[in-house]
N, C-alpha and C. Protein backbone atom coordinates (compact mmCIF):
# COMPACT_ATOMS: atom_id res chain seq x y z
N UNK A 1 -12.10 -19.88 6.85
CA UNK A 1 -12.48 -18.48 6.84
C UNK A 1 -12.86 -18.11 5.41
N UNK A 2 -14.28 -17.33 5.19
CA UNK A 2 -14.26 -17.13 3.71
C UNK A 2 -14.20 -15.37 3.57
N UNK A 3 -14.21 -14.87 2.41
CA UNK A 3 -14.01 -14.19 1.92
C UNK A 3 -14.89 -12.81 3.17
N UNK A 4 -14.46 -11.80 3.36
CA UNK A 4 -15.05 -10.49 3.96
C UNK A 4 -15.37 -9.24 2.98
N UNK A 5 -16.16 -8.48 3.47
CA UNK A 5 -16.36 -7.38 2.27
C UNK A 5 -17.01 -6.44 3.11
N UNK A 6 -16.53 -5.17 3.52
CA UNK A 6 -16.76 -4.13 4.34
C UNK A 6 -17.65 -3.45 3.33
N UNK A 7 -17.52 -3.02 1.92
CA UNK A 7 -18.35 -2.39 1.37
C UNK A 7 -18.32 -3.06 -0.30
N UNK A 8 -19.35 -3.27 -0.99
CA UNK A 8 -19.23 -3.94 -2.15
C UNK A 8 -18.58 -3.13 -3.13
N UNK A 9 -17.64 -3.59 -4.27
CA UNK A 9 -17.13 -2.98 -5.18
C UNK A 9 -17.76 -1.97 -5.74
N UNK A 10 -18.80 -1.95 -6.08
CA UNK A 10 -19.84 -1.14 -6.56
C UNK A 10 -20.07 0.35 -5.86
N UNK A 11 -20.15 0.08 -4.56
CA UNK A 11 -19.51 1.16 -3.44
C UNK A 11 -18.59 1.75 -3.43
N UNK A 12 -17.60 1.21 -3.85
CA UNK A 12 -16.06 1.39 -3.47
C UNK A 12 -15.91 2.38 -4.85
N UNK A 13 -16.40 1.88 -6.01
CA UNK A 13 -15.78 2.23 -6.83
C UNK A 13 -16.54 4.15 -6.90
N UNK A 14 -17.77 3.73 -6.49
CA UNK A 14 -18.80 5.24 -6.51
C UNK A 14 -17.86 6.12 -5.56
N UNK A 15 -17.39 5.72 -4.12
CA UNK A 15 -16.56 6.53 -3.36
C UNK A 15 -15.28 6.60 -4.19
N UNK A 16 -15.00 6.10 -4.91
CA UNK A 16 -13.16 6.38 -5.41
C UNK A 16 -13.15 6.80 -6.86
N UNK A 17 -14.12 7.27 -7.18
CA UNK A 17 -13.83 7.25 -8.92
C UNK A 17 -12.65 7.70 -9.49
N UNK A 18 -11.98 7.46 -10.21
CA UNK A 18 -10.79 7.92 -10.78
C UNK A 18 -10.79 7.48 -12.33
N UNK A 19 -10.75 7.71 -13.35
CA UNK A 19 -10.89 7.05 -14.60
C UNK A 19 -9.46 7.44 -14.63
N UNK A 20 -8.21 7.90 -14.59
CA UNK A 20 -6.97 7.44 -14.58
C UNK A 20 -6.32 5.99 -13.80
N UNK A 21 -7.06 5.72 -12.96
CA UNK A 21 -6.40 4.94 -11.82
C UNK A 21 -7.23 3.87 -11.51
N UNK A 22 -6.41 2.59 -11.43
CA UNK A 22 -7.19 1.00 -11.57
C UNK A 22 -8.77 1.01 -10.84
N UNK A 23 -9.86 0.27 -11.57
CA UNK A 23 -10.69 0.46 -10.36
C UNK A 23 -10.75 -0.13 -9.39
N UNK A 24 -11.44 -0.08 -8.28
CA UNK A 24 -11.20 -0.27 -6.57
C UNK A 24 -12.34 -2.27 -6.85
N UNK A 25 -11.51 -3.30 -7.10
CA UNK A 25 -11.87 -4.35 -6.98
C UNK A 25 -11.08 -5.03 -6.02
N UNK A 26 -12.30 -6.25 -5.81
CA UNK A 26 -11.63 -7.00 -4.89
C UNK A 26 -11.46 -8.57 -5.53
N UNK A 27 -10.75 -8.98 -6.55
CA UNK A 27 -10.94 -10.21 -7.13
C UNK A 27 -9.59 -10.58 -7.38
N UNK A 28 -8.31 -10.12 -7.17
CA UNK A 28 -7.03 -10.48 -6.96
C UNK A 28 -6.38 -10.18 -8.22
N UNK A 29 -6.71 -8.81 -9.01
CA UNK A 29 -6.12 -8.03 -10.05
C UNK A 29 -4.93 -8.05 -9.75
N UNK A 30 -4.45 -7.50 -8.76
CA UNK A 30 -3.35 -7.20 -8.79
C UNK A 30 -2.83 -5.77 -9.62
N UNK A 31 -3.83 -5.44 -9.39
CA UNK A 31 -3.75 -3.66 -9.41
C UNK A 31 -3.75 -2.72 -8.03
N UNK A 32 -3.38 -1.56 -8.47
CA UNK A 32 -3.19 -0.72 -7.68
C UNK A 32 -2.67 0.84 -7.83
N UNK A 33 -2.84 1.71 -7.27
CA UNK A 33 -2.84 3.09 -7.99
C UNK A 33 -3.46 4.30 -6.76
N UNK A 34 -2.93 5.01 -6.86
CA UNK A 34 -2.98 6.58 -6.13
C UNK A 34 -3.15 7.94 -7.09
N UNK A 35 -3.12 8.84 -6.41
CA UNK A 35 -2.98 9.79 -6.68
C UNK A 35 -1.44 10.29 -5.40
N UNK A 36 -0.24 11.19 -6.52
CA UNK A 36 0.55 11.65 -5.45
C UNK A 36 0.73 13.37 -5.64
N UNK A 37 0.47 13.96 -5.41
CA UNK A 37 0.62 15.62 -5.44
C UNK A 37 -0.56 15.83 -6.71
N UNK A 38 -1.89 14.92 -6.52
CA UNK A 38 -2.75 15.44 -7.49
C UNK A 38 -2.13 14.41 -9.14
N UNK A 39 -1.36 13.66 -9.49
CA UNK A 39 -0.84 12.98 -10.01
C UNK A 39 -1.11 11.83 -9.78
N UNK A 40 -1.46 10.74 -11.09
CA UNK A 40 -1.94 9.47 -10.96
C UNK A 40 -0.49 8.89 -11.11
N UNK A 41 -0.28 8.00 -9.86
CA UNK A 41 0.62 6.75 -9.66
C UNK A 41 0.09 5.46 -9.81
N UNK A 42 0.25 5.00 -11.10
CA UNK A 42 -0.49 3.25 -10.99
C UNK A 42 0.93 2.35 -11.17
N UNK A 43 0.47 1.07 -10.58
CA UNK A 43 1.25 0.32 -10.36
C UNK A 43 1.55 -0.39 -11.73
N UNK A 44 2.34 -0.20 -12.52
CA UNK A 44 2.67 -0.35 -13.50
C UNK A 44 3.90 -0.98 -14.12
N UNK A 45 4.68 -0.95 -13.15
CA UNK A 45 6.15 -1.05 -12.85
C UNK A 45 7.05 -0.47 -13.65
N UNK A 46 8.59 -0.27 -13.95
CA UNK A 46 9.52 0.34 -14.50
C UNK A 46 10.53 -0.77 -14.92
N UNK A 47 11.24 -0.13 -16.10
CA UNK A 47 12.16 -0.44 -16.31
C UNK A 47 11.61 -1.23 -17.53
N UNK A 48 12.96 -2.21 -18.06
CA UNK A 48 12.55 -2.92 -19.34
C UNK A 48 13.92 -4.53 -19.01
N UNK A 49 13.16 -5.72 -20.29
CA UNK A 49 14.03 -6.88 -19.78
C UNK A 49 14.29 -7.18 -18.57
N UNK A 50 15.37 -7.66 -18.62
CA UNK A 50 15.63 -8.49 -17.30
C UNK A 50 15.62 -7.91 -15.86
N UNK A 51 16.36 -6.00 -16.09
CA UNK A 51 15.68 -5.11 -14.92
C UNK A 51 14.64 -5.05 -14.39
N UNK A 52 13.49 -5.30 -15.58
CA UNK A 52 12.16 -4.73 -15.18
C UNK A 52 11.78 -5.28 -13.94
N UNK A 53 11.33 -4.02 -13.18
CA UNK A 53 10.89 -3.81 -11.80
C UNK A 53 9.22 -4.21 -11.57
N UNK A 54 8.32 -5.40 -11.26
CA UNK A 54 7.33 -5.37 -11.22
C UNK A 54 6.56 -4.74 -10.78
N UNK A 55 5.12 -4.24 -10.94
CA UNK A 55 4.01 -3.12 -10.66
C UNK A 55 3.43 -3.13 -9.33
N UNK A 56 3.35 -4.60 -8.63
CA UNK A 56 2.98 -4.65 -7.45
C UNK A 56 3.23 -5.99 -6.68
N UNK A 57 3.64 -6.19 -5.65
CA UNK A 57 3.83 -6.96 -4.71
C UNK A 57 3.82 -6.83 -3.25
N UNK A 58 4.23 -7.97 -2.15
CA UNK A 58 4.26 -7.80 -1.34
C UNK A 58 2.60 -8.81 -0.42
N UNK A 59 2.11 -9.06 0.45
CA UNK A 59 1.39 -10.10 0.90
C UNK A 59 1.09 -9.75 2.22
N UNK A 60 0.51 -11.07 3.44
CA UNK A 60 0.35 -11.31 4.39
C UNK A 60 1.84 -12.29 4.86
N UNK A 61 2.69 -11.60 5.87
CA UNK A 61 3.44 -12.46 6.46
C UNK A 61 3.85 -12.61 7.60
N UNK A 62 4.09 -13.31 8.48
CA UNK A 62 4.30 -13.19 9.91
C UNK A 62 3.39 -13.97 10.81
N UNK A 63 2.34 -13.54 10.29
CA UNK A 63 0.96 -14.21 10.97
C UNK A 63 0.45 -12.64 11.18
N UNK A 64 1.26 -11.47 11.80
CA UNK A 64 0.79 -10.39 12.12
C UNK A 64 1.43 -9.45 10.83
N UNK A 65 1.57 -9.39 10.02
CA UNK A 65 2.62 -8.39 8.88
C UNK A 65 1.50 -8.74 7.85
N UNK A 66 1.31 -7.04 6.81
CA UNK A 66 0.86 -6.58 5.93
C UNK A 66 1.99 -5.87 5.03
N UNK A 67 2.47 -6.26 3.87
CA UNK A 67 3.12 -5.33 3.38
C UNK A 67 2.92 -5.32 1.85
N UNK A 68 2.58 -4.20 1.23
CA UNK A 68 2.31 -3.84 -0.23
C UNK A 68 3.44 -3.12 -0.49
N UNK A 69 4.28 -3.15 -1.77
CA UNK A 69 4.71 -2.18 -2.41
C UNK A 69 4.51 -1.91 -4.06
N UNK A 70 4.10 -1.29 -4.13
CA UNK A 70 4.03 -0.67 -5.68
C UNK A 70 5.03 0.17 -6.92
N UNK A 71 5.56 0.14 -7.72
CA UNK A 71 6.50 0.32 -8.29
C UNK A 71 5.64 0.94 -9.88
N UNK A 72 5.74 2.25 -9.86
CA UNK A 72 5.45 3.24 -10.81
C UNK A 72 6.56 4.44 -11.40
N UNK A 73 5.14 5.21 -11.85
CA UNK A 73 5.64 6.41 -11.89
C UNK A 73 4.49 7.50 -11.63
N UNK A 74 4.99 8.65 -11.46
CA UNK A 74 3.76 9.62 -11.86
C UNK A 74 4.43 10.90 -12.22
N UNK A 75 4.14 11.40 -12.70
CA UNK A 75 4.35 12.02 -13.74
C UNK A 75 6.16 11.92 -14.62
N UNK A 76 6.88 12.77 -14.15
CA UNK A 76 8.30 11.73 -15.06
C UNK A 76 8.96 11.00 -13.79
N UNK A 77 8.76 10.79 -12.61
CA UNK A 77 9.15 10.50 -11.74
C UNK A 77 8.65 9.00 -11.58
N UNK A 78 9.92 7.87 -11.18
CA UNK A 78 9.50 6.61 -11.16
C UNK A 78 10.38 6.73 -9.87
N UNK A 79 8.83 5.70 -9.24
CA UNK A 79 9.28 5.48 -7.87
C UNK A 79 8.77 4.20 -7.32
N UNK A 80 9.28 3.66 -5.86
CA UNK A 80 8.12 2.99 -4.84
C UNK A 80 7.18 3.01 -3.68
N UNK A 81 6.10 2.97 -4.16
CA UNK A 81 5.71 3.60 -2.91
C UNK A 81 5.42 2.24 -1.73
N UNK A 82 5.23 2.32 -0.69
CA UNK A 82 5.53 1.03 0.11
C UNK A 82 4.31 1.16 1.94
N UNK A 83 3.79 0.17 1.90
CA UNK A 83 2.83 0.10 2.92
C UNK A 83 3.11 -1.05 3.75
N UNK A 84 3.46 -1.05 5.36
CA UNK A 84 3.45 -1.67 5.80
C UNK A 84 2.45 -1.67 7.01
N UNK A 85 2.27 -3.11 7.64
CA UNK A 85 1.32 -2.97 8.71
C UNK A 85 1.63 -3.73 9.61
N UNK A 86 1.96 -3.60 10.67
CA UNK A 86 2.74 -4.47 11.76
C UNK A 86 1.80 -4.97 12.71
N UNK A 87 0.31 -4.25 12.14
CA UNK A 87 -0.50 -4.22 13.99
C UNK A 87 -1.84 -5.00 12.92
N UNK A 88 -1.83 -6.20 12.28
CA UNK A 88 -2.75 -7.32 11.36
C UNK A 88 -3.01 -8.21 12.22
N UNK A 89 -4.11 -8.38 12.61
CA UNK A 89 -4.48 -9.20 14.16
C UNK A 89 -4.10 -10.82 13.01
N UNK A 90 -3.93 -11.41 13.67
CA UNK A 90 -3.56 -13.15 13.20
C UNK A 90 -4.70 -13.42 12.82
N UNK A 91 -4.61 -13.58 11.34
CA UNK A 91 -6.14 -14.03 10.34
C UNK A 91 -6.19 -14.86 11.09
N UNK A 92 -5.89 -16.32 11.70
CA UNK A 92 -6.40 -17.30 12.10
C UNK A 92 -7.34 -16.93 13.29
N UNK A 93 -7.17 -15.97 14.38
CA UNK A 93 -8.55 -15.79 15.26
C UNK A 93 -9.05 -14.76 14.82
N UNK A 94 -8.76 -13.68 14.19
CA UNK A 94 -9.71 -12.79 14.11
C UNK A 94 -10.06 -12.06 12.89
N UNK A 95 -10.89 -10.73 12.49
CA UNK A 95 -11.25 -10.43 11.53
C UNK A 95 -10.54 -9.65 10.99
N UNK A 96 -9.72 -9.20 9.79
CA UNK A 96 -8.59 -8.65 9.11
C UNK A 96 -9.04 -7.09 8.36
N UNK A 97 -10.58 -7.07 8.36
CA UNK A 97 -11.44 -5.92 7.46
C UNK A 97 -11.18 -5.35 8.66
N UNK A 98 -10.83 -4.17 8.67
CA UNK A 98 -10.05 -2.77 9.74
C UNK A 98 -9.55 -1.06 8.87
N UNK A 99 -9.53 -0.23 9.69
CA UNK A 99 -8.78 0.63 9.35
C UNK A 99 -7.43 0.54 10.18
N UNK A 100 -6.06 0.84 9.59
CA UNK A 100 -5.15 0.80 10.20
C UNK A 100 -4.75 2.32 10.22
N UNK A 101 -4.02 2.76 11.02
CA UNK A 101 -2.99 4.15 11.28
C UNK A 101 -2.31 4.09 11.39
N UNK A 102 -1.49 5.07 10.62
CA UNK A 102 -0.67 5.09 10.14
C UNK A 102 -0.24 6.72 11.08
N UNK A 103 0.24 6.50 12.16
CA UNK A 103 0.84 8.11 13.12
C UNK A 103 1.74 7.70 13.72
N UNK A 104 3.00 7.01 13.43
CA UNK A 104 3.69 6.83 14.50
C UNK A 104 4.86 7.31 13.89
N UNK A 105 6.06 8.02 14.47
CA UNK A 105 7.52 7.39 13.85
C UNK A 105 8.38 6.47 14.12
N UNK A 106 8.75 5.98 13.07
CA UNK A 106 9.14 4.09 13.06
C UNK A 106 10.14 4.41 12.04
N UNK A 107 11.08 3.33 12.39
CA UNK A 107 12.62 3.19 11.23
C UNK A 107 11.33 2.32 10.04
N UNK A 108 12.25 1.86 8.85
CA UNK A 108 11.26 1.12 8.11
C UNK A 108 12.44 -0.05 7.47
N UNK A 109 12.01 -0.81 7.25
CA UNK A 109 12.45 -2.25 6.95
C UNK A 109 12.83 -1.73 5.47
N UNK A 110 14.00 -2.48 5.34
CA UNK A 110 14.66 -3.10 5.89
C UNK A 110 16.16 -3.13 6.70
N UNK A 111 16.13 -1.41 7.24
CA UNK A 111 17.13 -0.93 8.16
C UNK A 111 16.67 -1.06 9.52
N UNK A 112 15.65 -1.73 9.66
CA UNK A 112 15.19 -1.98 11.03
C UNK A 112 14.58 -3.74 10.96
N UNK A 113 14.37 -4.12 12.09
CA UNK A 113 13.87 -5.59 12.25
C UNK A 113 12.86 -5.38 12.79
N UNK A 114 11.87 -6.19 11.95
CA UNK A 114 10.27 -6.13 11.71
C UNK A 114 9.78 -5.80 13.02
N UNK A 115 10.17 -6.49 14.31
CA UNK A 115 9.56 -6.20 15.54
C UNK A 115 9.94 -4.84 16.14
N UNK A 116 10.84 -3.54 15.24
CA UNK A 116 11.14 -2.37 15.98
C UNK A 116 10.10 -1.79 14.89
N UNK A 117 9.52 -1.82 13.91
CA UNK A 117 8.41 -1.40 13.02
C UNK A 117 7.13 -1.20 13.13
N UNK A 118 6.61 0.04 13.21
CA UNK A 118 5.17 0.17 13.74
C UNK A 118 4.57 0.16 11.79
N UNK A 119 3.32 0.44 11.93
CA UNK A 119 2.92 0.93 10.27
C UNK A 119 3.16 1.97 10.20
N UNK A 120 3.19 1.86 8.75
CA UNK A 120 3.46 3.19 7.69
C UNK A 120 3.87 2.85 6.77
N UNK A 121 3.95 3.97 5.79
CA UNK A 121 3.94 4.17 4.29
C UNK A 121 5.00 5.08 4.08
N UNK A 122 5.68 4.71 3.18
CA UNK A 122 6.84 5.29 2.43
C UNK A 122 6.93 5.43 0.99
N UNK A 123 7.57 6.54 0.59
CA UNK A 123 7.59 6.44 -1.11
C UNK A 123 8.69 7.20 -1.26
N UNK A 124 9.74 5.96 -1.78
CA UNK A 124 11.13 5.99 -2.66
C UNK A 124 11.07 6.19 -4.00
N UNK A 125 11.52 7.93 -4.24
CA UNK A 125 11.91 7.94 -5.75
C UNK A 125 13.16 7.72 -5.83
N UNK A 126 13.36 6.89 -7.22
CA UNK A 126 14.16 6.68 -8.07
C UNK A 126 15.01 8.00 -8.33
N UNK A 127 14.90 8.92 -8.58
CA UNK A 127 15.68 9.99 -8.78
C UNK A 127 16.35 10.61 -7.46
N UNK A 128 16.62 9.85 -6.40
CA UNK A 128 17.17 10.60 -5.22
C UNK A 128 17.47 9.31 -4.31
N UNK A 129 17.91 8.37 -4.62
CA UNK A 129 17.92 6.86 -3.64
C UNK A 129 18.15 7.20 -2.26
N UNK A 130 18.51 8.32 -1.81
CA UNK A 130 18.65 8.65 0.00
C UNK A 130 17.80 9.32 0.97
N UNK A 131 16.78 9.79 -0.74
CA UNK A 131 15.93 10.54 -0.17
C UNK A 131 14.15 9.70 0.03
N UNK A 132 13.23 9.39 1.23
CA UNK A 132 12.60 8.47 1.53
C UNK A 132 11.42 9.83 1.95
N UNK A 133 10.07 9.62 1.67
CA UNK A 133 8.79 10.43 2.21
C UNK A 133 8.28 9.32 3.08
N UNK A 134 8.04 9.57 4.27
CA UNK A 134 7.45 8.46 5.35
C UNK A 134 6.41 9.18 6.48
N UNK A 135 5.43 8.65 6.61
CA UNK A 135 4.66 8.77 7.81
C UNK A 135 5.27 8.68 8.85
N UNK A 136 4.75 9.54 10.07
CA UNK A 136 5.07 9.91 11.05
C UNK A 136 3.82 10.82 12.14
N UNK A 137 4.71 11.05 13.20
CA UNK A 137 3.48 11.09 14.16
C UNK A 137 2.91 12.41 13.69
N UNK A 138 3.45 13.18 13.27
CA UNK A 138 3.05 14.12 12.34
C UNK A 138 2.25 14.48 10.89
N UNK A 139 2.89 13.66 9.91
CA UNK A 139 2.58 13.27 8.43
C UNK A 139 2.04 11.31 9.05
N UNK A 140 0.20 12.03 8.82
CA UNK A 140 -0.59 10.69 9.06
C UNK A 140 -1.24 9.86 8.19
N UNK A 141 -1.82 9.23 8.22
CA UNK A 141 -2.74 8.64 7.23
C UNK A 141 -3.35 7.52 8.01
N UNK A 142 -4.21 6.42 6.74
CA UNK A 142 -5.11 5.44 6.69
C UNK A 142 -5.08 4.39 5.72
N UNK A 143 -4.71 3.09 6.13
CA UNK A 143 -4.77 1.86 5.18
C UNK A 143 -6.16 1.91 5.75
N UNK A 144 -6.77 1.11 4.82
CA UNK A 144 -8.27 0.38 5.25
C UNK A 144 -8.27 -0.58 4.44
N UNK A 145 -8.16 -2.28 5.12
CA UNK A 145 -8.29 -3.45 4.78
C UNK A 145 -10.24 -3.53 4.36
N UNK A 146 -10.56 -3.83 2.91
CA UNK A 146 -11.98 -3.62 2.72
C UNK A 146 -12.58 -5.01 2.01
N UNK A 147 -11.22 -5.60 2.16
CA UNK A 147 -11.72 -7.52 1.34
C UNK A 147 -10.45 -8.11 2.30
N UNK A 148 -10.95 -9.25 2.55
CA UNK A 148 -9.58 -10.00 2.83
C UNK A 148 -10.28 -11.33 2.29
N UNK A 149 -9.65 -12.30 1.59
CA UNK A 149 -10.26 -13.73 0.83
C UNK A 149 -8.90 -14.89 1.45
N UNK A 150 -9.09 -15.73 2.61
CA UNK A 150 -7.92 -16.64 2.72
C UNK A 150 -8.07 -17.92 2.83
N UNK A 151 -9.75 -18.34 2.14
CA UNK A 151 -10.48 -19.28 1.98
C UNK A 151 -9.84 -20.87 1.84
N UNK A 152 -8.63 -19.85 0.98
CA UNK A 152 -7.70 -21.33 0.58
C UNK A 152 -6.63 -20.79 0.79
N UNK A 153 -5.50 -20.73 1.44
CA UNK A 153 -4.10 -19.71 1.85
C UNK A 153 -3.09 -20.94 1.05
N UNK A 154 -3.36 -21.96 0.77
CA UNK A 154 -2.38 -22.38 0.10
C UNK A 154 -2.37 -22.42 -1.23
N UNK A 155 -3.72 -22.19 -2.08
CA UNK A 155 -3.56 -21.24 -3.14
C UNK A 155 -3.57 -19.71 -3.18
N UNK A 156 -4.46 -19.12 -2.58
CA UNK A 156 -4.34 -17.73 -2.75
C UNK A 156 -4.58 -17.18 -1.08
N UNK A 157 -3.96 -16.02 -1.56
CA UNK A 157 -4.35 -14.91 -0.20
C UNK A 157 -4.72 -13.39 -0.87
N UNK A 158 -6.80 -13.31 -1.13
CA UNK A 158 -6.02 -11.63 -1.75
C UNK A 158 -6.71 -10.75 -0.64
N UNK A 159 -6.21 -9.79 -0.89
CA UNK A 159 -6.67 -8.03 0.03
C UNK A 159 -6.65 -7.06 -0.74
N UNK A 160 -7.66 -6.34 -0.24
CA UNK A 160 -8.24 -4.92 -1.53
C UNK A 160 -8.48 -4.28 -0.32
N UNK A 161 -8.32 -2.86 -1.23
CA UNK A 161 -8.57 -2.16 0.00
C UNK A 161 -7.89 -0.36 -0.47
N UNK A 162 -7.87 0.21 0.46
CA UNK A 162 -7.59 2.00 0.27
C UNK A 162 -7.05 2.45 0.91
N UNK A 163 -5.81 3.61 0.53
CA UNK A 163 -4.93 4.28 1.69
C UNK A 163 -5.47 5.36 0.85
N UNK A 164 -4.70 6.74 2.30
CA UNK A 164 -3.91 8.08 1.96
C UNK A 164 -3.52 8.62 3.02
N UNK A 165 -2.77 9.38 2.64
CA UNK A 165 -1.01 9.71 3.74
C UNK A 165 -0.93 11.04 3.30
N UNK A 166 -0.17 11.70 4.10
CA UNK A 166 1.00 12.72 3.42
C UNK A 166 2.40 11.93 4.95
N UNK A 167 3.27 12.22 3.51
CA UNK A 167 4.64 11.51 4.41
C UNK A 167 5.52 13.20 4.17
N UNK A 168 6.44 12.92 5.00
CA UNK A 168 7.25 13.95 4.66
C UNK A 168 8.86 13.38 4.30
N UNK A 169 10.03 14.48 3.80
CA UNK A 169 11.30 13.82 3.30
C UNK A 169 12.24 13.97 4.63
N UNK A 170 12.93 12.51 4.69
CA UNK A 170 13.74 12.82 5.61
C UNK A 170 14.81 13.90 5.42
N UNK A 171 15.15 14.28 3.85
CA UNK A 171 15.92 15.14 3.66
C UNK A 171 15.44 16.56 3.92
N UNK A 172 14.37 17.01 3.93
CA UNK A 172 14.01 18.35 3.95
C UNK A 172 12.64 18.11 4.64
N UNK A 173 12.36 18.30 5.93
CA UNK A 173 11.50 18.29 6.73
C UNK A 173 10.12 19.47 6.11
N UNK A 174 10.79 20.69 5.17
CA UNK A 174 9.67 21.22 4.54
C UNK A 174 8.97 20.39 3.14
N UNK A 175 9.61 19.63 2.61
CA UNK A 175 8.96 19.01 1.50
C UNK A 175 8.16 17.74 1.81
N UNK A 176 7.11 17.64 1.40
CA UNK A 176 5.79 16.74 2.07
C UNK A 176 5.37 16.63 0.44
N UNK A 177 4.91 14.91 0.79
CA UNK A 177 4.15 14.69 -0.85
C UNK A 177 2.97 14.30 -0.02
N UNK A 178 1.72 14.60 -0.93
CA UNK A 178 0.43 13.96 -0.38
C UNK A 178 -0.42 12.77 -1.33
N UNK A 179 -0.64 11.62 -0.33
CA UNK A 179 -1.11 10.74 -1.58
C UNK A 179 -2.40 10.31 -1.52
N UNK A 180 -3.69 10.48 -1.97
CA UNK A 180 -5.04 10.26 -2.26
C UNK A 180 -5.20 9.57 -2.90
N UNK A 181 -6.78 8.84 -2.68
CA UNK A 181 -7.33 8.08 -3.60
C UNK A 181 -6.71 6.65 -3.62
N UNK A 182 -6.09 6.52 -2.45
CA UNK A 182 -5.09 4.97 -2.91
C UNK A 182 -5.88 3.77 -3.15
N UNK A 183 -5.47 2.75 -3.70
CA UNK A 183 -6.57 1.21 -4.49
C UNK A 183 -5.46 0.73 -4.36
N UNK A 184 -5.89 -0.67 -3.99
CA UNK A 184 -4.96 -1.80 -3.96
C UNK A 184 -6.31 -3.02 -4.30
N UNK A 185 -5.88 -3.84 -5.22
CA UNK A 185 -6.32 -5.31 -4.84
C UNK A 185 -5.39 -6.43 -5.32
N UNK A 186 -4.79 -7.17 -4.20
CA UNK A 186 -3.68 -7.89 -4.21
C UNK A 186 -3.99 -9.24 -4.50
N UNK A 187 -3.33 -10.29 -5.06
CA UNK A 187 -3.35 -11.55 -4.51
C UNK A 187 -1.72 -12.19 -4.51
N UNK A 188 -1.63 -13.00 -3.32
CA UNK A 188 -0.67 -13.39 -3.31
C UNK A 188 -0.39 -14.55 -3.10
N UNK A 189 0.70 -14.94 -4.00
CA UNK A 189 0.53 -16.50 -4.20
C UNK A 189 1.33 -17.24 -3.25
């Protein structure tokens, strides 16, 4: 299988401009970045030494599983924000460039087992560890897979590509963060 490309970087980047926030490539940067309440979140990671929390991870696993998480901040707030995708047709028969939806309500891993997990996106700040913003059939959104490269899966696997959500808090059903502009381009080793 070689490399896919729904729209060329050049595209991507004219639809997403952001000069705060990584640009929208597909070559296995390993960048990634949003906007969250109008606030640039890049994947940057936190912390320092042996704590330090890396900026982005997460891959193709299962045969059917998508999962990114990103580890920032935006504005004094350091958090993770986290994308999963349960419904990734098996790269081996079919084509992986898709929009996914993100409307369901679903527990999220890892208090649930992967097969009770629909998709969605979550974002854990650091300043409240109980408190979780998650999609739901209500608070919706959109991954869109826009590269997938698995040419060689035993060296690399990357995916680029764009979300945005608004999730809401399980703690306070009135507080909703909204996140735009999302960029991802992954590779995973």
């Amino acid at each position: 299988m070689s490399g896919f490309v729904a729209a060329p970087c050049q595209q991507l980047q004219e639809r997403y401009p952001a000069a705060d926030l990584p640009a929208a490539t597909h070559t296995g940067a390993n960048t990634a970045g949003c906007y969250i309440n109008g606030q640039p979140f890049v994947a940057t990671g936190y912390g320092s030494g042996l704590g330090k929390v890396q900026g982005i991870g997460g891959g193709f696993a299962y045969d059917s599983a998508y999962y990114l998480r990103l580890n920032g901040k935006f504005g004094n707030r350091e958090g993770s924000l986290q994308i999963f995708l349960n419904s990734v047709p098996d790269y081996k028969k079919q084509l992986l460039i898709s929009a996914y939806a993100l409307n369901q309500t679903t527990p999220i891993l890892p208090a649930a087992a992967l097969d009770q997990c629909s998709n969605y996106a979550v974002f854990l700040p650091n300043d409240n560890p109980r408190e979780a913003y998650i999609t739901d059939v209500q608070h919706t959104g959109t991954v869109r897979l826009t590269y997938v490269d698995l040419t060689n899966v035993s060296v690399k696997r990357i995916a680029a590509g764009t979300f945005e959500f608004t999730a809401v808090s399980n703690l306070d059903p009135s507080k909703t963060i909204q996140v735009t502009d999302g960029r991802f381009d992954r590779q995973q080793p």
